[in-house]
N, C-alpha and C. Protein backbone atom coordinates (compact mmCIF):
# COMPACT_ATOMS: atom_id res chain seq x y z
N UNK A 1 -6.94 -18.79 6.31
CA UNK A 1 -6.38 -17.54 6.74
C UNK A 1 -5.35 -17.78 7.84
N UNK A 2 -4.69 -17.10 7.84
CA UNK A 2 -3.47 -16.89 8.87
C UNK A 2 -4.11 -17.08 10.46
N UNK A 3 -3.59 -17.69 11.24
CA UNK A 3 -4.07 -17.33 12.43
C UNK A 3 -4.12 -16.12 13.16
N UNK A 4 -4.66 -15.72 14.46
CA UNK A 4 -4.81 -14.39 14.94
C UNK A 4 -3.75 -14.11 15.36
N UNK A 5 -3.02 -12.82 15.73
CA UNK A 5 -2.40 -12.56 16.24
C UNK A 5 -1.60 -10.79 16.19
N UNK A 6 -0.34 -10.77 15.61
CA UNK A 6 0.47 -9.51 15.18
C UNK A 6 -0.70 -9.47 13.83
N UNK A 7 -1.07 -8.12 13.86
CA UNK A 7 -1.42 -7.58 12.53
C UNK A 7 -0.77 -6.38 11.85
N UNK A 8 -0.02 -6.87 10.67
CA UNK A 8 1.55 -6.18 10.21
C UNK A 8 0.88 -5.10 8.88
N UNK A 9 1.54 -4.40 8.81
CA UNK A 9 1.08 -3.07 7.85
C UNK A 9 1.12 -4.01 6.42
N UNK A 10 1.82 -4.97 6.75
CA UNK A 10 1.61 -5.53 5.06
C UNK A 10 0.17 -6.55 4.89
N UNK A 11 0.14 -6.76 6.07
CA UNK A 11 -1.34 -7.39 5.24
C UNK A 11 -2.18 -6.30 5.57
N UNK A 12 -2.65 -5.65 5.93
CA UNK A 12 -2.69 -4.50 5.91
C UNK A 12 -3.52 -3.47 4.36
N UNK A 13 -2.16 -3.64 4.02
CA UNK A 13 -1.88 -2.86 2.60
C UNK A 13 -2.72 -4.30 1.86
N UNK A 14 -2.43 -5.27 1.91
CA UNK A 14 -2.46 -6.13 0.90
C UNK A 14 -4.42 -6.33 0.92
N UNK A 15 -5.08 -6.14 2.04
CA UNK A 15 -6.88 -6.22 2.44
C UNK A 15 -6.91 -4.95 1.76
N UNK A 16 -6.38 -3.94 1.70
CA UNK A 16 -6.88 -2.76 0.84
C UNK A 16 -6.73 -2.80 -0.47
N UNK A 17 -5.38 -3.26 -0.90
CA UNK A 17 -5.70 -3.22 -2.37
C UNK A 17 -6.32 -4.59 -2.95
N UNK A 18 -7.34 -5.58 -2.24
CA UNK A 18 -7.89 -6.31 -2.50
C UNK A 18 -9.33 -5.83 -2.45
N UNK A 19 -9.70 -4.95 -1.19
CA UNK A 19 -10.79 -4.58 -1.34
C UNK A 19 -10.92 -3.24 -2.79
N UNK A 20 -10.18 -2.80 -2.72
CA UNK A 20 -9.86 -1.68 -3.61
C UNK A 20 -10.29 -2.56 -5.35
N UNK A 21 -9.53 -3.54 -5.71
CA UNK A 21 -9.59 -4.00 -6.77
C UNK A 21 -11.29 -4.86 -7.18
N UNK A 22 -11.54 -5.34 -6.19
CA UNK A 22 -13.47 -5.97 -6.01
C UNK A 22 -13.98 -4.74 -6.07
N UNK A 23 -13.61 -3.66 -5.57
CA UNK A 23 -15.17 -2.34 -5.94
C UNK A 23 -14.59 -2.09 -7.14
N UNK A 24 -13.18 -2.39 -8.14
CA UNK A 24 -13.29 -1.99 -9.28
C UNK A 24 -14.33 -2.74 -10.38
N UNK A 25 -14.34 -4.18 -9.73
CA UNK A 25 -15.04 -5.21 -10.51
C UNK A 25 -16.06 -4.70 -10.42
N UNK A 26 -16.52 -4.31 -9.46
CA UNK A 26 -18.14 -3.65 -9.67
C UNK A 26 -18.66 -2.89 -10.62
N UNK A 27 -17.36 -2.15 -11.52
CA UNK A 27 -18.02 -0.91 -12.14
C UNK A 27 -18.39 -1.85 -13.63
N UNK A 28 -19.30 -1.76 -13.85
CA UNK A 28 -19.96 -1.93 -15.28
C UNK A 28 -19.66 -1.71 -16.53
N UNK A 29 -18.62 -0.47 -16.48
CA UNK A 29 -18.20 0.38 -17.71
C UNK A 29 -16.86 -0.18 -18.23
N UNK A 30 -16.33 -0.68 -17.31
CA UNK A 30 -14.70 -1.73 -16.86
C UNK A 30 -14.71 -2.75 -18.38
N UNK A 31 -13.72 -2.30 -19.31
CA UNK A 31 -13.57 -3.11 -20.40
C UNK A 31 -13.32 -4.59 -20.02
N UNK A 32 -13.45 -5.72 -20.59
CA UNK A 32 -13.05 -7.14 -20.56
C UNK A 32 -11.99 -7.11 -20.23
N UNK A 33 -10.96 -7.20 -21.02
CA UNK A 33 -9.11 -6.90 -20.56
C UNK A 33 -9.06 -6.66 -19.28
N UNK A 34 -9.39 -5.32 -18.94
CA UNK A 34 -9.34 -4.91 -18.02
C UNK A 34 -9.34 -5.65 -16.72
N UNK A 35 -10.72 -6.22 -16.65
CA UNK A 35 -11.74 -6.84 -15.64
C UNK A 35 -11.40 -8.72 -15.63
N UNK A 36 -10.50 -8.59 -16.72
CA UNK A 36 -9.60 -10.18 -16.61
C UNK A 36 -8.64 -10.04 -15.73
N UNK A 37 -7.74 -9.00 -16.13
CA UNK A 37 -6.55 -8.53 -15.02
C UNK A 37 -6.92 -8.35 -14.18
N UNK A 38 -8.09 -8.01 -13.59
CA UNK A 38 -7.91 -7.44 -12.13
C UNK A 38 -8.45 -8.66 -11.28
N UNK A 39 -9.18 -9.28 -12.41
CA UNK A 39 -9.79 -10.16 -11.49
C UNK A 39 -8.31 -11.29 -11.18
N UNK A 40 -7.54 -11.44 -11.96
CA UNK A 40 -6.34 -12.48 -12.04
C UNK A 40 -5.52 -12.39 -10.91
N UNK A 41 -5.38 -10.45 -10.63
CA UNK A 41 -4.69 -10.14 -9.28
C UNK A 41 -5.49 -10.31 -7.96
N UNK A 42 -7.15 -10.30 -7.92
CA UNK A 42 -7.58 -10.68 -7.19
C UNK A 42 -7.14 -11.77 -6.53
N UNK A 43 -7.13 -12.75 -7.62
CA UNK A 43 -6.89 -14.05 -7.08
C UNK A 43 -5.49 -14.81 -6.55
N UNK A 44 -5.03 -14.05 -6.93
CA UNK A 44 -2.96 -13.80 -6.83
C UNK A 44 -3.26 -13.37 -4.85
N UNK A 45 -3.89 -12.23 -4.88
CA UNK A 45 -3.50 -11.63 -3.92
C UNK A 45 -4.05 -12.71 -2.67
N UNK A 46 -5.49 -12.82 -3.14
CA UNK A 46 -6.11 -14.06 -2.43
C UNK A 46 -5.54 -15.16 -1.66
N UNK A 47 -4.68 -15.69 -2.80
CA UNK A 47 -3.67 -16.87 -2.32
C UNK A 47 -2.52 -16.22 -1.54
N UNK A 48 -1.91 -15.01 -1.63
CA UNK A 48 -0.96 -14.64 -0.85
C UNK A 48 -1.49 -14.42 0.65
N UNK A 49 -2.78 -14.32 0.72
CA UNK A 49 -3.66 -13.86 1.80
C UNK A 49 -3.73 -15.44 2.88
N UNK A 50 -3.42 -16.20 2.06
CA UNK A 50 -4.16 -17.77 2.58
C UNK A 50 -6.02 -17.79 2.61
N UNK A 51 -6.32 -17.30 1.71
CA UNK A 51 -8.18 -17.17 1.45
C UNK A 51 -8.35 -17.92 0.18
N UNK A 52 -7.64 -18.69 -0.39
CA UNK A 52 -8.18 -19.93 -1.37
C UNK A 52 -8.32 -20.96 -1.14
């Protein structure tokens, strides 16, 4: 992870629609397709985060 310091509206945005996309994984009803993509951007976003 980034070191401490300025915390900028873009990472910001970017912890929400990460947390946002993991409570989608949660839902059960979530077709395959679906739940491939999101999980793919999970991991996209992850690395943009420095958390891989």
């Amino acid at each position: 992870m980034k070191p401490v310091g300025n915390y900028t509206c873009t990472e910001y945005r970017q912890e929400m629609m990460l947390l946002g996309l993991k409570r989608q994984l949660e839902d059960p009803k979530l077709p395959e397709p679906d739940r491939m993509r999101i999980a793919e951007r999970v991991r996209e976003l992850e690395q943009q985060m420095g958390m891989d």
